[in-house]
PDB file of N, CA and C in Angstrom:
ATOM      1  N   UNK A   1       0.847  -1.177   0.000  1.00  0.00           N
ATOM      2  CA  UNK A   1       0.000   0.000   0.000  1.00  0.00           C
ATOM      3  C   UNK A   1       0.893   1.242   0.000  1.00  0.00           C
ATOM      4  N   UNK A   2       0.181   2.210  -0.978  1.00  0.00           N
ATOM      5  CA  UNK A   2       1.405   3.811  -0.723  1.00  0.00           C
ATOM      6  C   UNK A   2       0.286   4.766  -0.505  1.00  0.00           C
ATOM      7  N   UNK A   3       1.034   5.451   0.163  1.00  0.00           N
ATOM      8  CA  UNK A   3       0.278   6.825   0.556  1.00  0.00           C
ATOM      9  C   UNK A   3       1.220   8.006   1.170  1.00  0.00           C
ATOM     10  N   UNK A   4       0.700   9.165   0.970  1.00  0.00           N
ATOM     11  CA  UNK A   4       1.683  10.188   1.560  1.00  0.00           C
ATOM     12  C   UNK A   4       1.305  10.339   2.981  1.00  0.00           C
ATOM     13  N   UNK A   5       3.002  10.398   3.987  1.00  0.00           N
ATOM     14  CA  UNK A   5       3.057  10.503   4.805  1.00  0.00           C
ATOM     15  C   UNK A   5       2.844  12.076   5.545  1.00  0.00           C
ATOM     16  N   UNK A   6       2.426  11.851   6.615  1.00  0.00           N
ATOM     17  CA  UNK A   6       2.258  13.019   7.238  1.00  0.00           C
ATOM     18  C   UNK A   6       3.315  13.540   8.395  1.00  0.00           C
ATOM     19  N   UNK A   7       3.899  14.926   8.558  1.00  0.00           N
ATOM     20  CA  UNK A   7       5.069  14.758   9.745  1.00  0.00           C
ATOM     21  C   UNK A   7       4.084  14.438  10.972  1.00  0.00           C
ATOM     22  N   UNK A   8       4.336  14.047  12.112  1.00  0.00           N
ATOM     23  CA  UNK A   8       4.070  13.746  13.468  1.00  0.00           C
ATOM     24  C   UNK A   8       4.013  12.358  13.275  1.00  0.00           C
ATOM     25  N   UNK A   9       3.727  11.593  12.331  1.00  0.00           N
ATOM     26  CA  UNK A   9       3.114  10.208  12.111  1.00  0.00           C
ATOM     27  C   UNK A   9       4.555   9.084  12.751  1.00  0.00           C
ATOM     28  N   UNK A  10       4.360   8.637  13.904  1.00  0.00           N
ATOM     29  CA  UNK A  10       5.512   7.374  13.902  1.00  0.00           C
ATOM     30  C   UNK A  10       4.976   5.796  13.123  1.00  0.00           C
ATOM     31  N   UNK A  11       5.883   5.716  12.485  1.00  0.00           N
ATOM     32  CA  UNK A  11       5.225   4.123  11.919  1.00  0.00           C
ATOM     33  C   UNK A  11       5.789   3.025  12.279  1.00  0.00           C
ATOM     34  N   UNK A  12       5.871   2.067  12.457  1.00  0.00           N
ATOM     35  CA  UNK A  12       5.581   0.499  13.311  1.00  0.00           C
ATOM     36  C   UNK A  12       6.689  -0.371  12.664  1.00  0.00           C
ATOM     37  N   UNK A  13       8.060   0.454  12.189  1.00  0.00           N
ATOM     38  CA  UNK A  13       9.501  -0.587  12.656  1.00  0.00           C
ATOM     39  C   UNK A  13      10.308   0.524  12.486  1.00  0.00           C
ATOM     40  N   UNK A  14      11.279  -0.348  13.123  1.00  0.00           N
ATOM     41  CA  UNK A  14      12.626   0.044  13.467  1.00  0.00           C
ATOM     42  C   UNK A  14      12.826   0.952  14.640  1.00  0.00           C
ATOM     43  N   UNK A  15      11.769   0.609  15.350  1.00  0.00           N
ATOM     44  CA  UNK A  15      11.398   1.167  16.619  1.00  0.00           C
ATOM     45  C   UNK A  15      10.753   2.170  17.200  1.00  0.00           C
ATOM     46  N   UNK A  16      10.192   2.664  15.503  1.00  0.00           N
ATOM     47  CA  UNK A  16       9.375   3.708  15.740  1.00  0.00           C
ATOM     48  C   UNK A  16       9.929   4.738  15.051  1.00  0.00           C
ATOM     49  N   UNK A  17       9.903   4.660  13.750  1.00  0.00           N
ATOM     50  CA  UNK A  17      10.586   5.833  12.382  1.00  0.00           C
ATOM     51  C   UNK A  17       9.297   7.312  12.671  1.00  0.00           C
ATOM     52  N   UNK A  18      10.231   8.045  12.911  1.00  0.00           N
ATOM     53  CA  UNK A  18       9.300   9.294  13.164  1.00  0.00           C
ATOM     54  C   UNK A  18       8.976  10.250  11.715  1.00  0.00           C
ATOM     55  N   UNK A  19       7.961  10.160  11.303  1.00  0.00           N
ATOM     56  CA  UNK A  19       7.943  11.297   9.999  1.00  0.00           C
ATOM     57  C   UNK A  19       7.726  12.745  10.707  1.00  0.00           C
ATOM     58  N   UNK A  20       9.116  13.556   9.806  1.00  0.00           N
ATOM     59  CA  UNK A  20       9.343  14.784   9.936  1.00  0.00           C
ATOM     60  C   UNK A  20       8.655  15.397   9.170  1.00  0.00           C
ATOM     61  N   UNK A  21       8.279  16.765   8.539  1.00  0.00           N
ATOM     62  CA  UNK A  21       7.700  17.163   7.119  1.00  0.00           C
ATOM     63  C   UNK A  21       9.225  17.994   7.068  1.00  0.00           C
ATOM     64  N   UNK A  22       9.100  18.365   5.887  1.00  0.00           N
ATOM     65  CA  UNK A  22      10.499  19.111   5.744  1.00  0.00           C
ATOM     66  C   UNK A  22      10.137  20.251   4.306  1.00  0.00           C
ATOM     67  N   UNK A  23       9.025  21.035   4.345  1.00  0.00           N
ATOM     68  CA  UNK A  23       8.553  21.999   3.586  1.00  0.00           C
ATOM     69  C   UNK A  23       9.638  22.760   3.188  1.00  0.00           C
ATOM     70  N   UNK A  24       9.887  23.260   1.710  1.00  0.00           N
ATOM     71  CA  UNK A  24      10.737  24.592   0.726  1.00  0.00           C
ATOM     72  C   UNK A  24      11.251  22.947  -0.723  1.00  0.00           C
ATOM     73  N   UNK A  25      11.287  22.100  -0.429  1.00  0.00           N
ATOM     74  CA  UNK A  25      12.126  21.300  -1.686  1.00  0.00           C
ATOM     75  C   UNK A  25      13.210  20.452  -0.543  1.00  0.00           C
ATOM     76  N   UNK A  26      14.196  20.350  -1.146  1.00  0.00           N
ATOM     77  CA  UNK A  26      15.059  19.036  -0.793  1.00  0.00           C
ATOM     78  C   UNK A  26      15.840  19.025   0.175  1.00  0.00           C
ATOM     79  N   UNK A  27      15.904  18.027   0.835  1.00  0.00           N
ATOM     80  CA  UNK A  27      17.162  18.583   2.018  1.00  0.00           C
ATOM     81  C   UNK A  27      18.886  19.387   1.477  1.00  0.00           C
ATOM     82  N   UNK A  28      19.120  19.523   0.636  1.00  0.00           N
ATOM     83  CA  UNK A  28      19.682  19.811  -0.170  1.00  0.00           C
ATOM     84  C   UNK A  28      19.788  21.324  -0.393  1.00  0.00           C
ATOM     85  N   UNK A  29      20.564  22.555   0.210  1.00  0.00           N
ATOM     86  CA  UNK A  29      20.140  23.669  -0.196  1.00  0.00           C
ATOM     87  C   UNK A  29      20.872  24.326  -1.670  1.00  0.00           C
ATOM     88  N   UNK A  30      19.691  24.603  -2.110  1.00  0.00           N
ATOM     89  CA  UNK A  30      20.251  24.751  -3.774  1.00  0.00           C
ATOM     90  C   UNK A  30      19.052  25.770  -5.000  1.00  0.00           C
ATOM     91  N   UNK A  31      19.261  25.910  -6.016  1.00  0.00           N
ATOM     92  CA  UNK A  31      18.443  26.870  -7.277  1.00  0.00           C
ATOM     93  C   UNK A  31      17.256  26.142  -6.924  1.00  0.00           C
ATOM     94  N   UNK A  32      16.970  24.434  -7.391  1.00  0.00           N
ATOM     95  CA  UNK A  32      15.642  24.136  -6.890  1.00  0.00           C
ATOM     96  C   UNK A  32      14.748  23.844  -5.463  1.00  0.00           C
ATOM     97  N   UNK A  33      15.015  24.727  -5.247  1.00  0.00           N
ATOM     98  CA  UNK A  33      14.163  24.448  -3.512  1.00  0.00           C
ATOM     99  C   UNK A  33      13.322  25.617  -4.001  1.00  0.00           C
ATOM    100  N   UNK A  34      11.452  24.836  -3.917  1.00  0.00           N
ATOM    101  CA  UNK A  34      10.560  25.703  -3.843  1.00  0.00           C
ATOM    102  C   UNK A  34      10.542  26.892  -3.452  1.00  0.00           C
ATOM    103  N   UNK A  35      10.684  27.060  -1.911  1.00  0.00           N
ATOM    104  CA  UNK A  35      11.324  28.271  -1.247  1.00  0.00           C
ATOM    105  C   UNK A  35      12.743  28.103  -0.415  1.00  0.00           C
ATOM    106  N   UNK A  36      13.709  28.711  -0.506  1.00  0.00           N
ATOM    107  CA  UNK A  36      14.340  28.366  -0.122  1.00  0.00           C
ATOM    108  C   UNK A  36      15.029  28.903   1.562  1.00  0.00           C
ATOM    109  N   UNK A  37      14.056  30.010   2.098  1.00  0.00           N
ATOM    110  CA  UNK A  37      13.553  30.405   3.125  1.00  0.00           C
ATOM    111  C   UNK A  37      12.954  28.680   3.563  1.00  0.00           C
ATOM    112  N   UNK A  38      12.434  28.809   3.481  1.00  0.00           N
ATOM    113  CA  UNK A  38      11.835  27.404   4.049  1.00  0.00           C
ATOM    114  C   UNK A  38      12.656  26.076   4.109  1.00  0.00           C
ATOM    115  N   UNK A  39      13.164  26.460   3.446  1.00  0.00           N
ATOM    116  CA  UNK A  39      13.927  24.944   3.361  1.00  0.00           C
ATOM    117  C   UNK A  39      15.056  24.907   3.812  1.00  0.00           C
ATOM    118  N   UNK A  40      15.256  26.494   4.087  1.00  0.00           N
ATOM    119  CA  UNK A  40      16.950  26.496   5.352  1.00  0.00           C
ATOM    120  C   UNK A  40      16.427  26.367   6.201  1.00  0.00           C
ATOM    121  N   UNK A  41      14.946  26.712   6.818  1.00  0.00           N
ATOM    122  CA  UNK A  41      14.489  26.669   8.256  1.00  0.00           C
ATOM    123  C   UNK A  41      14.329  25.311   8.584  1.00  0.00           C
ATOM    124  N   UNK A  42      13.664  24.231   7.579  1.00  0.00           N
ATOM    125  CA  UNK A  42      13.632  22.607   7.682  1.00  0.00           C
ATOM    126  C   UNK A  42      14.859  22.239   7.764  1.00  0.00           C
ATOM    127  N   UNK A  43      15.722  22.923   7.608  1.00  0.00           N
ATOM    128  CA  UNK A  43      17.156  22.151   7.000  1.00  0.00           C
ATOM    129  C   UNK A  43      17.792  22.557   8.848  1.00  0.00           C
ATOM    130  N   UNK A  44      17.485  23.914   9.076  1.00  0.00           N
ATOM    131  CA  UNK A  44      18.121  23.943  10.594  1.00  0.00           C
ATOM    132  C   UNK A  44      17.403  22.772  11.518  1.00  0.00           C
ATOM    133  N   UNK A  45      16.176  22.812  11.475  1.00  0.00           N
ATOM    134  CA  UNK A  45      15.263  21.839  12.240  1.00  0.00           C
ATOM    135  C   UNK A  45      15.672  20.290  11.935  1.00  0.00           C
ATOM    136  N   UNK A  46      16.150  19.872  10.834  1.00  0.00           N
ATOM    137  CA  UNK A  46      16.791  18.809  10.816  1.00  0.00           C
ATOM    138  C   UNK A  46      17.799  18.502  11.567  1.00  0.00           C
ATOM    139  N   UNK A  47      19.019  19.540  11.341  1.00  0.00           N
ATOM    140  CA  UNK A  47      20.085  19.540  11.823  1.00  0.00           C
ATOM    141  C   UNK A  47      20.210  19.654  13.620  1.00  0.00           C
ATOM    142  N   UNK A  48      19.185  20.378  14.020  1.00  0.00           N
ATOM    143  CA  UNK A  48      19.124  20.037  15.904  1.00  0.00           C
ATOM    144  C   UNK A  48      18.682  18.801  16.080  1.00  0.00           C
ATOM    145  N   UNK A  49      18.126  17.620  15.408  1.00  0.00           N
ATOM    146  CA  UNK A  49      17.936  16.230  16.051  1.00  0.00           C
ATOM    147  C   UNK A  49      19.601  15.301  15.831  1.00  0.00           C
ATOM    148  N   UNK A  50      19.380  14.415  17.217  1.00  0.00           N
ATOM    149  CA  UNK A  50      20.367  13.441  17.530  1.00  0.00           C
ATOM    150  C   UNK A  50      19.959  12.441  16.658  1.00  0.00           C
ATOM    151  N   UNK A  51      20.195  12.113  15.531  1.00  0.00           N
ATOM    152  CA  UNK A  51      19.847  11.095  14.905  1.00  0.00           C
ATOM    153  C   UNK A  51      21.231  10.467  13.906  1.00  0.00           C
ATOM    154  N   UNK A  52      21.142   9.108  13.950  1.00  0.00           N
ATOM    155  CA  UNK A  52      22.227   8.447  12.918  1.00  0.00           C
ATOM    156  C   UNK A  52      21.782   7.988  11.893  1.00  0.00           C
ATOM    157  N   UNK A  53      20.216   8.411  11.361  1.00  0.00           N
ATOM    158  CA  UNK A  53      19.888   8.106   9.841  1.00  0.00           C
ATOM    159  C   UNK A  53      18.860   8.993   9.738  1.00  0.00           C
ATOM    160  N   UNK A  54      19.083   9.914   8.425  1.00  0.00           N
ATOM    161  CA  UNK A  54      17.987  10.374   7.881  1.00  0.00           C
ATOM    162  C   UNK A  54      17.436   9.996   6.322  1.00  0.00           C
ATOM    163  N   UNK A  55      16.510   9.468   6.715  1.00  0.00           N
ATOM    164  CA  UNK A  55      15.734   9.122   5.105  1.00  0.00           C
ATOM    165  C   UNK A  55      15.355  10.218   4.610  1.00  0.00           C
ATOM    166  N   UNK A  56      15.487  10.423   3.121  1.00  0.00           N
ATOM    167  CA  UNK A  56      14.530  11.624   2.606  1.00  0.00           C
ATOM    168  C   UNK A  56      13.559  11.024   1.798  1.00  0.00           C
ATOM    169  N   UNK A  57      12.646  11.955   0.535  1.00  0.00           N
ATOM    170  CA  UNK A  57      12.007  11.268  -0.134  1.00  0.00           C
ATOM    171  C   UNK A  57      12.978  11.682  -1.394  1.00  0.00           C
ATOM    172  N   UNK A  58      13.924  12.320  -1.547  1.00  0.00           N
ATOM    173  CA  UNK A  58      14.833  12.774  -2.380  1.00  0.00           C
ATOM    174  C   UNK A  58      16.300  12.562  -2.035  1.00  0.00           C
ATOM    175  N   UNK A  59      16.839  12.224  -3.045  1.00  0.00           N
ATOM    176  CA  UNK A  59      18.148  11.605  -2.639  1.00  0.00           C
ATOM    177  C   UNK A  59      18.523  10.258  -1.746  1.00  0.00           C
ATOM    178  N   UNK A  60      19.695  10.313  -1.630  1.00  0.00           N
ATOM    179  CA  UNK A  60      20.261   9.356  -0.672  1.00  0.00           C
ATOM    180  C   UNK A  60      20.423   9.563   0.983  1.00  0.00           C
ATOM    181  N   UNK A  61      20.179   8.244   1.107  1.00  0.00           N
ATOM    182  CA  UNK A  61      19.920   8.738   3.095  1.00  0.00           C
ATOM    183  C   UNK A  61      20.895   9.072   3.541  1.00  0.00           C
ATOM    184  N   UNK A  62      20.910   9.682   4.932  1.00  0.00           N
ATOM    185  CA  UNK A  62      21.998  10.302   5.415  1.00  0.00           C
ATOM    186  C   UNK A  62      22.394   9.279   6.268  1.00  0.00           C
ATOM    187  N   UNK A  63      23.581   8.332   6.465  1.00  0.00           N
ATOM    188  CA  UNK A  63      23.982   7.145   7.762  1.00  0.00           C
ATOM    189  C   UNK A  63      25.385   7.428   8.348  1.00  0.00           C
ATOM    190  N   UNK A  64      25.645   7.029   9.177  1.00  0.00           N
ATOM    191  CA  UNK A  64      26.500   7.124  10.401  1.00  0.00           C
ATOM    192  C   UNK A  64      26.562   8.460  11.353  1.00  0.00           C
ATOM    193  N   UNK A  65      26.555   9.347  11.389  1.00  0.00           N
ATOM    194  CA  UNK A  65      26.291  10.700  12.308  1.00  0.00           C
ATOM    195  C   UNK A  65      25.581  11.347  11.622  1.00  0.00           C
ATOM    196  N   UNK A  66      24.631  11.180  11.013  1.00  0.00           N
ATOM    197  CA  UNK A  66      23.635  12.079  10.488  1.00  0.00           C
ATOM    198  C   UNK A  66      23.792  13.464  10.866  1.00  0.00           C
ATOM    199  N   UNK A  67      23.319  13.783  11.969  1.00  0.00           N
ATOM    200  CA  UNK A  67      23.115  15.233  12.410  1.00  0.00           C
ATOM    201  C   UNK A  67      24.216  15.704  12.447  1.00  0.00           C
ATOM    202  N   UNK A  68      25.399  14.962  12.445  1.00  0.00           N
ATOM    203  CA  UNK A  68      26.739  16.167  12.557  1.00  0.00           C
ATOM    204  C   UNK A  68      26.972  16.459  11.016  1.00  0.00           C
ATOM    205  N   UNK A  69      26.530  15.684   9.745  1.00  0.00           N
ATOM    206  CA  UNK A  69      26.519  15.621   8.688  1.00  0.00           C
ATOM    207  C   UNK A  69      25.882  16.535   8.392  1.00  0.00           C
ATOM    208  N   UNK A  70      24.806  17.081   8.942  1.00  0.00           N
ATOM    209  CA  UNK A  70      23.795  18.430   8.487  1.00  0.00           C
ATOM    210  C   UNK A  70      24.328  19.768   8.936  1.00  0.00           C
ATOM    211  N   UNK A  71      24.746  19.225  10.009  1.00  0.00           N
ATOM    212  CA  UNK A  71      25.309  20.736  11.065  1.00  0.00           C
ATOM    213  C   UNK A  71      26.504  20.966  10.259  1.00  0.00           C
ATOM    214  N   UNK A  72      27.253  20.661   9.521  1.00  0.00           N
ATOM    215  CA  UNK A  72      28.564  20.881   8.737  1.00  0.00           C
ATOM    216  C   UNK A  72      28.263  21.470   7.901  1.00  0.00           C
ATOM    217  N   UNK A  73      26.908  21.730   6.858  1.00  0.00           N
ATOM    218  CA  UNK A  73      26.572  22.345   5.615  1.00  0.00           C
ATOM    219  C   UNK A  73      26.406  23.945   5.994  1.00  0.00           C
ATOM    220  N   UNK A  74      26.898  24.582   5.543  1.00  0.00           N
ATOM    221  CA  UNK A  74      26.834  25.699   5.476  1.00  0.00           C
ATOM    222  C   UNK A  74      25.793  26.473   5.392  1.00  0.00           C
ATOM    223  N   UNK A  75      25.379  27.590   5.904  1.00  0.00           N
ATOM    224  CA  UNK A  75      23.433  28.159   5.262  1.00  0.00           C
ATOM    225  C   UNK A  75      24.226  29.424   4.960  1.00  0.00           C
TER     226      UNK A  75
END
């Protein structure tokens, strides 16, 4: 079954995968990000969680220190 996820939604493995929303375009800051106001503010809000994997729906996941991997990108 597919359907679009909603942020707050936890779903039922890996111990409880939390959906984030991450509104402006891609985790990725760049020319195509819808807004890109928005998508540095998702992109900071990413970057304050302790996490060692981030899935996107774009691109490749982020694994082994995730969040120090975000906090390194420049805004």
């Amino acid at each position: 079954m597919h359907r679009e996820l909603a942020g707050g939604e936890v779903l039922g493995f890996g111990g409880g995968a939390h959906v984030i929303a991450n509104p402006g375009g891609n985790t990725m800051l760049g020319v195509f990000n819808a807004d890109r106001q928005a998508a540095a503010g998702s992109f900071r809000r990413l970057a304050e969680l302790d996490v060692s994997l981030v899935c996107v729906g774009h691109g490749d996941p982020l694994t082994g220190d995730a969040s120090a991997r975000l906090r390194a990108v420049p805004l």
